[in-house]
PDB file of N, CA and C in Angstrom:
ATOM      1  N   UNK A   1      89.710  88.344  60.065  1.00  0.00           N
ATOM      2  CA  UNK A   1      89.545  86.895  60.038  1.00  0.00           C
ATOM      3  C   UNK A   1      88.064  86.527  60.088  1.00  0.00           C
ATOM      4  N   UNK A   2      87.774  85.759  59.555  1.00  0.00           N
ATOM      5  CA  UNK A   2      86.304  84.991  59.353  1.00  0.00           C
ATOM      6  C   UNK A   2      86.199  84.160  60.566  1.00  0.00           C
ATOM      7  N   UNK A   3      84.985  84.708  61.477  1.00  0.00           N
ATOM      8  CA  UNK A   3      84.717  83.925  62.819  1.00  0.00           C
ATOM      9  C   UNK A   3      83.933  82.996  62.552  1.00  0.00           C
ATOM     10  N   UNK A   4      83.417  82.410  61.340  1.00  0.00           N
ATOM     11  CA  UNK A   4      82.774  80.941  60.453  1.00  0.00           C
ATOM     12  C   UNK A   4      82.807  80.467  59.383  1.00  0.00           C
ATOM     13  N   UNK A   5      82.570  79.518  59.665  1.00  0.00           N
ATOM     14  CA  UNK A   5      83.575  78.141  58.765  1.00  0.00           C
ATOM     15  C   UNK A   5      82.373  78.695  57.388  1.00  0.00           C
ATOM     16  N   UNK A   6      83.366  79.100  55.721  1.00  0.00           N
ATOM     17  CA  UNK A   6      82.562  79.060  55.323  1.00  0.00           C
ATOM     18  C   UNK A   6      81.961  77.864  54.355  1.00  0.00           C
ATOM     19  N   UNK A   7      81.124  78.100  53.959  1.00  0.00           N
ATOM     20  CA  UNK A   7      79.978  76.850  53.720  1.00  0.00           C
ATOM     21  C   UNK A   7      80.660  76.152  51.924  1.00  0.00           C
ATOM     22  N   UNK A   8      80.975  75.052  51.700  1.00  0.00           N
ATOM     23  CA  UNK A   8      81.557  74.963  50.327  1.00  0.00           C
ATOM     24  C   UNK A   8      80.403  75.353  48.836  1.00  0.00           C
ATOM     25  N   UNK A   9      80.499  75.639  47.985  1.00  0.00           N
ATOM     26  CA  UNK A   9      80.106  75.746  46.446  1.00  0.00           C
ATOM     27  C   UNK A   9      79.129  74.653  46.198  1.00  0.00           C
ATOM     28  N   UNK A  10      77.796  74.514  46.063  1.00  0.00           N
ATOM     29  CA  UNK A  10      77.200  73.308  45.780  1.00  0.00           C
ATOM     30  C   UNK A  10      77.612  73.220  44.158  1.00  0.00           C
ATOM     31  N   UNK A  11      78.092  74.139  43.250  1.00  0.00           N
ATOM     32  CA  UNK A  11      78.602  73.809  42.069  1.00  0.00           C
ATOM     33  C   UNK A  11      79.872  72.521  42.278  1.00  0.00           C
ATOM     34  N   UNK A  12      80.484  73.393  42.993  1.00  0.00           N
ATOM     35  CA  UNK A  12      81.660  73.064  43.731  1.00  0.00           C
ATOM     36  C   UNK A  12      81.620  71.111  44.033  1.00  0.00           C
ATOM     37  N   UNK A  13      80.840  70.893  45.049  1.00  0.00           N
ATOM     38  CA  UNK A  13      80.283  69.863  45.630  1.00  0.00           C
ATOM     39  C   UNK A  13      79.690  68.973  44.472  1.00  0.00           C
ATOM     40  N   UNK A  14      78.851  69.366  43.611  1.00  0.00           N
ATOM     41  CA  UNK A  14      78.497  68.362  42.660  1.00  0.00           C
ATOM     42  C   UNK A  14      79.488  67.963  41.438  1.00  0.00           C
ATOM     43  N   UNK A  15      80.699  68.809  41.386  1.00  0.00           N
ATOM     44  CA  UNK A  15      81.753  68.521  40.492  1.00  0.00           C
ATOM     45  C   UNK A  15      82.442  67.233  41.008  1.00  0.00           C
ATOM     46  N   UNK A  16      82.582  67.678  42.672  1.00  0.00           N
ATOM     47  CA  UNK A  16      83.047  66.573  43.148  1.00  0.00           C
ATOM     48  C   UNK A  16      82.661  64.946  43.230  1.00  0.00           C
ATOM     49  N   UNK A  17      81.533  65.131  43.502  1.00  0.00           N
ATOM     50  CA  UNK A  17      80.034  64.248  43.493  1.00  0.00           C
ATOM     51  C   UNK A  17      80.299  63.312  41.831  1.00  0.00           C
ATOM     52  N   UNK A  18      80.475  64.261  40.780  1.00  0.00           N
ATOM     53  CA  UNK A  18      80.394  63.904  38.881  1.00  0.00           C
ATOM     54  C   UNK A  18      81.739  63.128  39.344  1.00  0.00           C
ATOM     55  N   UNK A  19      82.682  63.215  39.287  1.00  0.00           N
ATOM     56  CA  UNK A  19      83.823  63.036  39.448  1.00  0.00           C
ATOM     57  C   UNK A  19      84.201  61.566  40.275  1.00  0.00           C
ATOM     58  N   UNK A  20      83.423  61.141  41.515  1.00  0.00           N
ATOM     59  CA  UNK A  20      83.380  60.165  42.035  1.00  0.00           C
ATOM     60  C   UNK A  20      82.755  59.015  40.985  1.00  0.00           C
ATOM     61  N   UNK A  21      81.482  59.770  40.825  1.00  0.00           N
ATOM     62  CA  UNK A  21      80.546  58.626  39.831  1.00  0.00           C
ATOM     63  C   UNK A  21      81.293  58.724  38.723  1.00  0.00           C
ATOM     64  N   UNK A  22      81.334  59.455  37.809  1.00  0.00           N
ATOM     65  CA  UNK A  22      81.803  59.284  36.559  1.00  0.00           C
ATOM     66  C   UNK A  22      83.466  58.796  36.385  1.00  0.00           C
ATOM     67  N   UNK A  23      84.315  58.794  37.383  1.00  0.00           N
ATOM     68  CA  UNK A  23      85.699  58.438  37.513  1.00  0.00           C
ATOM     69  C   UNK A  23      86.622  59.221  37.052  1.00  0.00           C
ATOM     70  N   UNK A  24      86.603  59.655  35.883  1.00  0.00           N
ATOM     71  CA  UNK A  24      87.575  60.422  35.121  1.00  0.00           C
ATOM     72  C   UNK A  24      87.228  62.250  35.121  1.00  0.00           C
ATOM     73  N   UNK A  25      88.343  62.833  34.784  1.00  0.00           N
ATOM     74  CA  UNK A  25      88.354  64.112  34.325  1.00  0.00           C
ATOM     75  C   UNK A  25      87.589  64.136  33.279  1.00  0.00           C
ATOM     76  N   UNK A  26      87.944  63.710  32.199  1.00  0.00           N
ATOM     77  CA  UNK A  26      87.479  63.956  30.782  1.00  0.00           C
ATOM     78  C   UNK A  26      85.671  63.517  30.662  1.00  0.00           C
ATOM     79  N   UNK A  27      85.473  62.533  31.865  1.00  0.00           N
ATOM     80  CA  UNK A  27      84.151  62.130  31.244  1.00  0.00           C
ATOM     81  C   UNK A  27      83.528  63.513  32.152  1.00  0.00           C
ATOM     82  N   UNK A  28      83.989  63.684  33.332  1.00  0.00           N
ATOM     83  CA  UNK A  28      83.171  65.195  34.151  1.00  0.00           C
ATOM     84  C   UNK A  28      83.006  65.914  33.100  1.00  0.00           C
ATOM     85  N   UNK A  29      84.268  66.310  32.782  1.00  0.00           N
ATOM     86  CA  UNK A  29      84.413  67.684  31.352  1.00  0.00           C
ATOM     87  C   UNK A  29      83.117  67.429  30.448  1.00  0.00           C
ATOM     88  N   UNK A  30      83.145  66.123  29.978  1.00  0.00           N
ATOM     89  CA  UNK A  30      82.350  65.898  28.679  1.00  0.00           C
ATOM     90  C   UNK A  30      80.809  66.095  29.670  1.00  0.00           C
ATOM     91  N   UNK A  31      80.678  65.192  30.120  1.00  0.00           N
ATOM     92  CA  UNK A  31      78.872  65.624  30.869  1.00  0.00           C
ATOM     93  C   UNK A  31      78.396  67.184  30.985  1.00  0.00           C
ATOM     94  N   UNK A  32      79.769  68.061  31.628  1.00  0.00           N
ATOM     95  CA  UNK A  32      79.209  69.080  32.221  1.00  0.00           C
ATOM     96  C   UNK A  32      79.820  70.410  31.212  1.00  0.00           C
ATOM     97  N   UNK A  33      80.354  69.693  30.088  1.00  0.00           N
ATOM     98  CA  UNK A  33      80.555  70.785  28.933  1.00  0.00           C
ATOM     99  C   UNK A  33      81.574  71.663  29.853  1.00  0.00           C
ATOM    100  N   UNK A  34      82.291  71.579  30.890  1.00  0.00           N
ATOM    101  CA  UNK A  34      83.499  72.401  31.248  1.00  0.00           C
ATOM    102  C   UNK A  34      84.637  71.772  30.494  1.00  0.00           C
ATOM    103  N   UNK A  35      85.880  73.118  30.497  1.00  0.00           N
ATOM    104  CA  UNK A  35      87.154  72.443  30.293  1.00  0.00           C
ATOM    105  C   UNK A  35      87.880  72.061  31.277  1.00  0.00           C
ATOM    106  N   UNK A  36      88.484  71.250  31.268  1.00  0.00           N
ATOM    107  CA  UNK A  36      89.083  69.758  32.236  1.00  0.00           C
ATOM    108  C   UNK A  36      89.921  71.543  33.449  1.00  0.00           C
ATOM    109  N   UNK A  37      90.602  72.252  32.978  1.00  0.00           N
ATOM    110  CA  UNK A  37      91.220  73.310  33.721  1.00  0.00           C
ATOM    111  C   UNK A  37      90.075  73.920  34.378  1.00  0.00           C
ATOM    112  N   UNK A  38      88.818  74.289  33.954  1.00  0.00           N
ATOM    113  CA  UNK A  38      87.731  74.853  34.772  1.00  0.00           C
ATOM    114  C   UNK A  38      87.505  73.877  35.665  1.00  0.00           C
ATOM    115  N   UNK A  39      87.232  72.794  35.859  1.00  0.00           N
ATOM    116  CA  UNK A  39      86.705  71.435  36.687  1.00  0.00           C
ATOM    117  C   UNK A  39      88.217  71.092  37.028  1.00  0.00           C
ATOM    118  N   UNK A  40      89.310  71.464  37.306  1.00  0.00           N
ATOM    119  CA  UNK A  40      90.167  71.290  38.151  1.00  0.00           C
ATOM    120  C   UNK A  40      90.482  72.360  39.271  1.00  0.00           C
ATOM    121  N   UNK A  41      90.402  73.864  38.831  1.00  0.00           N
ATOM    122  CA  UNK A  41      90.575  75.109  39.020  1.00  0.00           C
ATOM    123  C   UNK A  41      89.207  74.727  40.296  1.00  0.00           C
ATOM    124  N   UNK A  42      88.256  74.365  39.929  1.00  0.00           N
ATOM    125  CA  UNK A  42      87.024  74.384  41.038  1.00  0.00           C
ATOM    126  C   UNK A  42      87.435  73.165  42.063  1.00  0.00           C
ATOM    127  N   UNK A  43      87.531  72.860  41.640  1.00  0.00           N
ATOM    128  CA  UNK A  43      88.185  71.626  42.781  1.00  0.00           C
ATOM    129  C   UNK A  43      89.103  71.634  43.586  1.00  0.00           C
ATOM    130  N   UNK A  44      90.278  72.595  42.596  1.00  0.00           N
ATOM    131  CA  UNK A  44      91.242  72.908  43.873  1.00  0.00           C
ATOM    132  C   UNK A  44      90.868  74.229  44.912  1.00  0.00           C
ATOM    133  N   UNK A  45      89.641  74.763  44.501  1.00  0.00           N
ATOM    134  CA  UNK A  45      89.058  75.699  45.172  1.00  0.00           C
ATOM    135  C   UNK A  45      88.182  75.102  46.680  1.00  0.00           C
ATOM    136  N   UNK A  46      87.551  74.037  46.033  1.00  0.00           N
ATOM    137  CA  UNK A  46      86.788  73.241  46.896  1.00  0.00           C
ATOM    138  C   UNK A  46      87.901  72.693  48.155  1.00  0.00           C
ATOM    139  N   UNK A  47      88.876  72.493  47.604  1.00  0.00           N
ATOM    140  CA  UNK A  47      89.934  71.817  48.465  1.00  0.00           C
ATOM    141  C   UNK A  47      90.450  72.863  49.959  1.00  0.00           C
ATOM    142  N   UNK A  48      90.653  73.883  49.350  1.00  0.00           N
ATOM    143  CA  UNK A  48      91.131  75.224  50.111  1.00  0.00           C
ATOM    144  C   UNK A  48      89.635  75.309  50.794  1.00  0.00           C
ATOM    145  N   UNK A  49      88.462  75.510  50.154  1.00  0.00           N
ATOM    146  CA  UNK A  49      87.213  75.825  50.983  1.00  0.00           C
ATOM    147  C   UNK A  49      86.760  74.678  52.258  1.00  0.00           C
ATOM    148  N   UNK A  50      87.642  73.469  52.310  1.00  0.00           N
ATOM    149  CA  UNK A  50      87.293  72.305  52.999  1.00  0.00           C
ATOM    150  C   UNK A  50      88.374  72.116  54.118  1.00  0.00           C
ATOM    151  N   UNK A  51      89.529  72.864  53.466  1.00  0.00           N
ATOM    152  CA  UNK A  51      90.380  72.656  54.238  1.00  0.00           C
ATOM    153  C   UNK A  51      91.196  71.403  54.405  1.00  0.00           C
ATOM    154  N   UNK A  52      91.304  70.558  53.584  1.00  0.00           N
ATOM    155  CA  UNK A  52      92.149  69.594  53.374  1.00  0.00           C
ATOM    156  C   UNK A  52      91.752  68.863  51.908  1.00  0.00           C
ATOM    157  N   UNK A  53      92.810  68.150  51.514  1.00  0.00           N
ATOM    158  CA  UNK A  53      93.139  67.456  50.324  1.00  0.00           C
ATOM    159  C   UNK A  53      91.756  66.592  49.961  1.00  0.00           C
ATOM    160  N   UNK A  54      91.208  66.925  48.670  1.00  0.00           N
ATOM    161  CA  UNK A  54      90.232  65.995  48.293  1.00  0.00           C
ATOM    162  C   UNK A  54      90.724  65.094  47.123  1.00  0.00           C
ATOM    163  N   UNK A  55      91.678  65.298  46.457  1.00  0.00           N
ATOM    164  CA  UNK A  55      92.160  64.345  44.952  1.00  0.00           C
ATOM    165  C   UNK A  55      93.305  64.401  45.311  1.00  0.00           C
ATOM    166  N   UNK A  56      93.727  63.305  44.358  1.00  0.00           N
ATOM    167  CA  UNK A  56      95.544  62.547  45.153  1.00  0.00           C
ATOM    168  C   UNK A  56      95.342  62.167  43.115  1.00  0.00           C
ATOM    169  N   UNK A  57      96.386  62.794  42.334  1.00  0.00           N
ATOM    170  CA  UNK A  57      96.962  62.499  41.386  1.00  0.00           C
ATOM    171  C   UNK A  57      97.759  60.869  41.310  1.00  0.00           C
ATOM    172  N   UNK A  58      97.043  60.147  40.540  1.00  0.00           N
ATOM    173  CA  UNK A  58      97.659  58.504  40.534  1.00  0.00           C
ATOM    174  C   UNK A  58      98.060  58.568  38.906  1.00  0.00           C
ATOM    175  N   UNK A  59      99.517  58.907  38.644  1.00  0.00           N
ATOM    176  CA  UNK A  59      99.667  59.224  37.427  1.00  0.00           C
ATOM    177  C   UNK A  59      98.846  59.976  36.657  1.00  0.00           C
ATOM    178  N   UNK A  60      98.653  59.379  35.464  1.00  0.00           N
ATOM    179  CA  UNK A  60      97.356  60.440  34.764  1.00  0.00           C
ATOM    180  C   UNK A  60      96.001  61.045  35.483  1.00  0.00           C
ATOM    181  N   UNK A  61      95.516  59.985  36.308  1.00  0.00           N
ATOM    182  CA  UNK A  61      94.082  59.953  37.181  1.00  0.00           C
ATOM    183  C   UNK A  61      94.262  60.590  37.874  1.00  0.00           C
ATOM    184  N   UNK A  62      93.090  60.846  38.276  1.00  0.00           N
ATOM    185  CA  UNK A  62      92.681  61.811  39.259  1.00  0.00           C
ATOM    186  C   UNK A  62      91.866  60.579  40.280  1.00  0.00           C
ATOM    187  N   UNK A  63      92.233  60.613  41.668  1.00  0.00           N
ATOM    188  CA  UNK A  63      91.226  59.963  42.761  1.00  0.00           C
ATOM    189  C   UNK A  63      91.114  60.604  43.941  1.00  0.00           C
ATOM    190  N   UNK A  64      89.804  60.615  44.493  1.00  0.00           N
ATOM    191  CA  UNK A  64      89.267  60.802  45.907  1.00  0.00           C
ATOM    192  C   UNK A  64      90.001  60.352  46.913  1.00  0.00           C
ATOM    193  N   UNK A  65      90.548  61.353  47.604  1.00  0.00           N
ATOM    194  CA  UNK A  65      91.066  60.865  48.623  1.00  0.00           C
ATOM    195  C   UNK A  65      89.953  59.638  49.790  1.00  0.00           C
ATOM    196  N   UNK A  66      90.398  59.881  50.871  1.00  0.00           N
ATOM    197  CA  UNK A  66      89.439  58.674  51.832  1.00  0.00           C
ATOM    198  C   UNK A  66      88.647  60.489  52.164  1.00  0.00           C
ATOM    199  N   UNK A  67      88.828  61.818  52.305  1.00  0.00           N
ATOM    200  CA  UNK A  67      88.018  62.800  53.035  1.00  0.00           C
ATOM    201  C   UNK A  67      87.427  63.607  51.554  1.00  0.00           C
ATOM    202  N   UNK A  68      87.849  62.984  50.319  1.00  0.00           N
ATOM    203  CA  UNK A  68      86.604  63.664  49.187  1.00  0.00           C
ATOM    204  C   UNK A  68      86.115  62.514  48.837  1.00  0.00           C
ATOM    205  N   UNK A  69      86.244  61.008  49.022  1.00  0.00           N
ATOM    206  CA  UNK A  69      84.993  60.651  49.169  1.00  0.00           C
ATOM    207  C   UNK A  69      83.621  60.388  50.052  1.00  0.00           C
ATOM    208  N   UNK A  70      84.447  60.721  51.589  1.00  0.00           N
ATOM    209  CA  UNK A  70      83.395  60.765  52.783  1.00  0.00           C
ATOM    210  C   UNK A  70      82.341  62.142  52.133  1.00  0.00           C
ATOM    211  N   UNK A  71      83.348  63.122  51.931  1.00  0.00           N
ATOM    212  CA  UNK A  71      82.419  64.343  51.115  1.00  0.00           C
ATOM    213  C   UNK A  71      81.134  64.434  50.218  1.00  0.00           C
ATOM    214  N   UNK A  72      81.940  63.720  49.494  1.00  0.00           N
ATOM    215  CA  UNK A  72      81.182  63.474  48.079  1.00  0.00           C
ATOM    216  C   UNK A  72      79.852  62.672  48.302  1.00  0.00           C
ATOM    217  N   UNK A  73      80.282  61.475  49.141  1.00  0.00           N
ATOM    218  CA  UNK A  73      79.090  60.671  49.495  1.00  0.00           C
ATOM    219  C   UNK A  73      78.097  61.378  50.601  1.00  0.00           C
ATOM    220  N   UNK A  74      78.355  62.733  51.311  1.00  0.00           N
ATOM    221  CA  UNK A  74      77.542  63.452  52.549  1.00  0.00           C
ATOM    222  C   UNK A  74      77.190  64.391  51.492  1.00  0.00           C
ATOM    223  N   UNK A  75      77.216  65.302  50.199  1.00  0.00           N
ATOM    224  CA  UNK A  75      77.343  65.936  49.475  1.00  0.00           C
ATOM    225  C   UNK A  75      75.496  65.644  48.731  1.00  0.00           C
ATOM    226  N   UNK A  76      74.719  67.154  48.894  1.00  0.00           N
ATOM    227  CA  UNK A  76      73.470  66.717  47.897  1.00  0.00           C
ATOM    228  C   UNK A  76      73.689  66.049  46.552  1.00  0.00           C
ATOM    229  N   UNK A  77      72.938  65.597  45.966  1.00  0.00           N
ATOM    230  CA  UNK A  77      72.544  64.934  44.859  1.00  0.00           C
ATOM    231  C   UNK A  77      73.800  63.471  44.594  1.00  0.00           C
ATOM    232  N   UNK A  78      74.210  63.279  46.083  1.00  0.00           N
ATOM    233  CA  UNK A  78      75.028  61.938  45.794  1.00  0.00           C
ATOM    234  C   UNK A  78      74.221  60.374  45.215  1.00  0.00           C
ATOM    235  N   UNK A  79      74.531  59.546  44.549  1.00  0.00           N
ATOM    236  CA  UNK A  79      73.318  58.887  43.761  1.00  0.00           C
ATOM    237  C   UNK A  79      72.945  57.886  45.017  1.00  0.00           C
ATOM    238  N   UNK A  80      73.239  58.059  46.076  1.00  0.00           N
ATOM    239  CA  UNK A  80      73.123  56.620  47.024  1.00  0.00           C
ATOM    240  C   UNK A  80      71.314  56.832  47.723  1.00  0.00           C
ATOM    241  N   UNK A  81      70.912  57.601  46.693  1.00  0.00           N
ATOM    242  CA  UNK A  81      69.054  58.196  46.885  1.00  0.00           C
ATOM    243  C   UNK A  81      68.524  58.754  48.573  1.00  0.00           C
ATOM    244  N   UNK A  82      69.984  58.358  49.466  1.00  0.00           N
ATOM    245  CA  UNK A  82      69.212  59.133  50.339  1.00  0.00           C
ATOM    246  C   UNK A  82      69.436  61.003  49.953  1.00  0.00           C
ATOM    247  N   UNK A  83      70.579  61.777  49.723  1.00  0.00           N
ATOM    248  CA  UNK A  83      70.485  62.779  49.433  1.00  0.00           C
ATOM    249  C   UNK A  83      69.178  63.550  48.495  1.00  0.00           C
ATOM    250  N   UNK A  84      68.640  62.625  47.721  1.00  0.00           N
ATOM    251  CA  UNK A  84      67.325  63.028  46.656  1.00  0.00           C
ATOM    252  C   UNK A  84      66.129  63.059  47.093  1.00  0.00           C
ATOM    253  N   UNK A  85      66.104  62.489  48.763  1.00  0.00           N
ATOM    254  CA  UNK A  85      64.645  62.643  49.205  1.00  0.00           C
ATOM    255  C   UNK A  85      63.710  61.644  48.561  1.00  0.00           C
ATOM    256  N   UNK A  86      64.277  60.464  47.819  1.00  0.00           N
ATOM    257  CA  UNK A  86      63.499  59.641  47.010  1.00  0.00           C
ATOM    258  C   UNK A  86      62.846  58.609  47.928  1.00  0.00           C
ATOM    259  N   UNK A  87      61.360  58.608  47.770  1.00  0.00           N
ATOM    260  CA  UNK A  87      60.584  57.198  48.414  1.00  0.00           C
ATOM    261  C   UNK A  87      61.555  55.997  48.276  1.00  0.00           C
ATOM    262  N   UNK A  88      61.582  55.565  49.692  1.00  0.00           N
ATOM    263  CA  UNK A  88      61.878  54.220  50.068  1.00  0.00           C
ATOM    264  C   UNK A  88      60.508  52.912  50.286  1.00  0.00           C
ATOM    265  N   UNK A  89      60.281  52.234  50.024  1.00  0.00           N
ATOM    266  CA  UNK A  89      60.032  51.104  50.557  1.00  0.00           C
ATOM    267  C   UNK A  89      59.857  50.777  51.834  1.00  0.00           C
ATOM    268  N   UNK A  90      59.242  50.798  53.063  1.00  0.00           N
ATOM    269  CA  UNK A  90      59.070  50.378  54.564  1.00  0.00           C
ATOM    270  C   UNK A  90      59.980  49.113  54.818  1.00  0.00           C
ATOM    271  N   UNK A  91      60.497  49.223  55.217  1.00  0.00           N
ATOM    272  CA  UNK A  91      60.739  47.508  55.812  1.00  0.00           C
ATOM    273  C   UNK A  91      59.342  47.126  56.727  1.00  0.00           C
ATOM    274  N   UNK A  92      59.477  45.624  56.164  1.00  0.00           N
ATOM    275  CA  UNK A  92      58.005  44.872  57.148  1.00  0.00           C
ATOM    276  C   UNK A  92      58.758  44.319  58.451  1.00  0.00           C
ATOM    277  N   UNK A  93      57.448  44.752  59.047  1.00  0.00           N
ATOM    278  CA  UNK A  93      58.266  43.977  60.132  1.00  0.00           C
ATOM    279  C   UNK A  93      57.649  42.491  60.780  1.00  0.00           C
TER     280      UNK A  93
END
């Protein structure tokens, strides 16, 4: 047995990450030149590596649960610029 938690796929993590922003399967696929079965196959990998459910099938769609999007949004290169290390602005005080 593994005495630590292991650490998820940053491939892994940014599929998830494409997937929030971009919404759909097909547009992930198309950006990242995978087939929709490779970018599902990793995801349900990510799922097992996290230990609980990250996508909930809504008919055709695919959506973030409420714990793959807490993920996705704690996840590097999430676009909300704090993950990118990008200059902020000071607030004045």
């Amino acid at each position: 047995m593994k005495s630590e938690q292991s650490i998820p796929s940053s491939k892994r993590l940014q599929l998830l990450v494409d997937l929030e922003r971009l919404g759909t399967m097909s547009a992930v696929t198309a950006e990242t030149g995978l087939a929709t079965s490779a970018v599902s196959q990793q995801l349900k990998t990510l799922e097992r590596e996290v230990g609980t459910a990250l996508l909930q099938a809504d008919g055709r769609l695919v959506r973030l649960t409420p714990a793959g999007r807490v993920l996705a949004e704690r996840a590097p290169g999430h676009s909300d610029g704090v993950a990118d290390n990008s200059p902020r602005p000071c607030p004045r005080r």
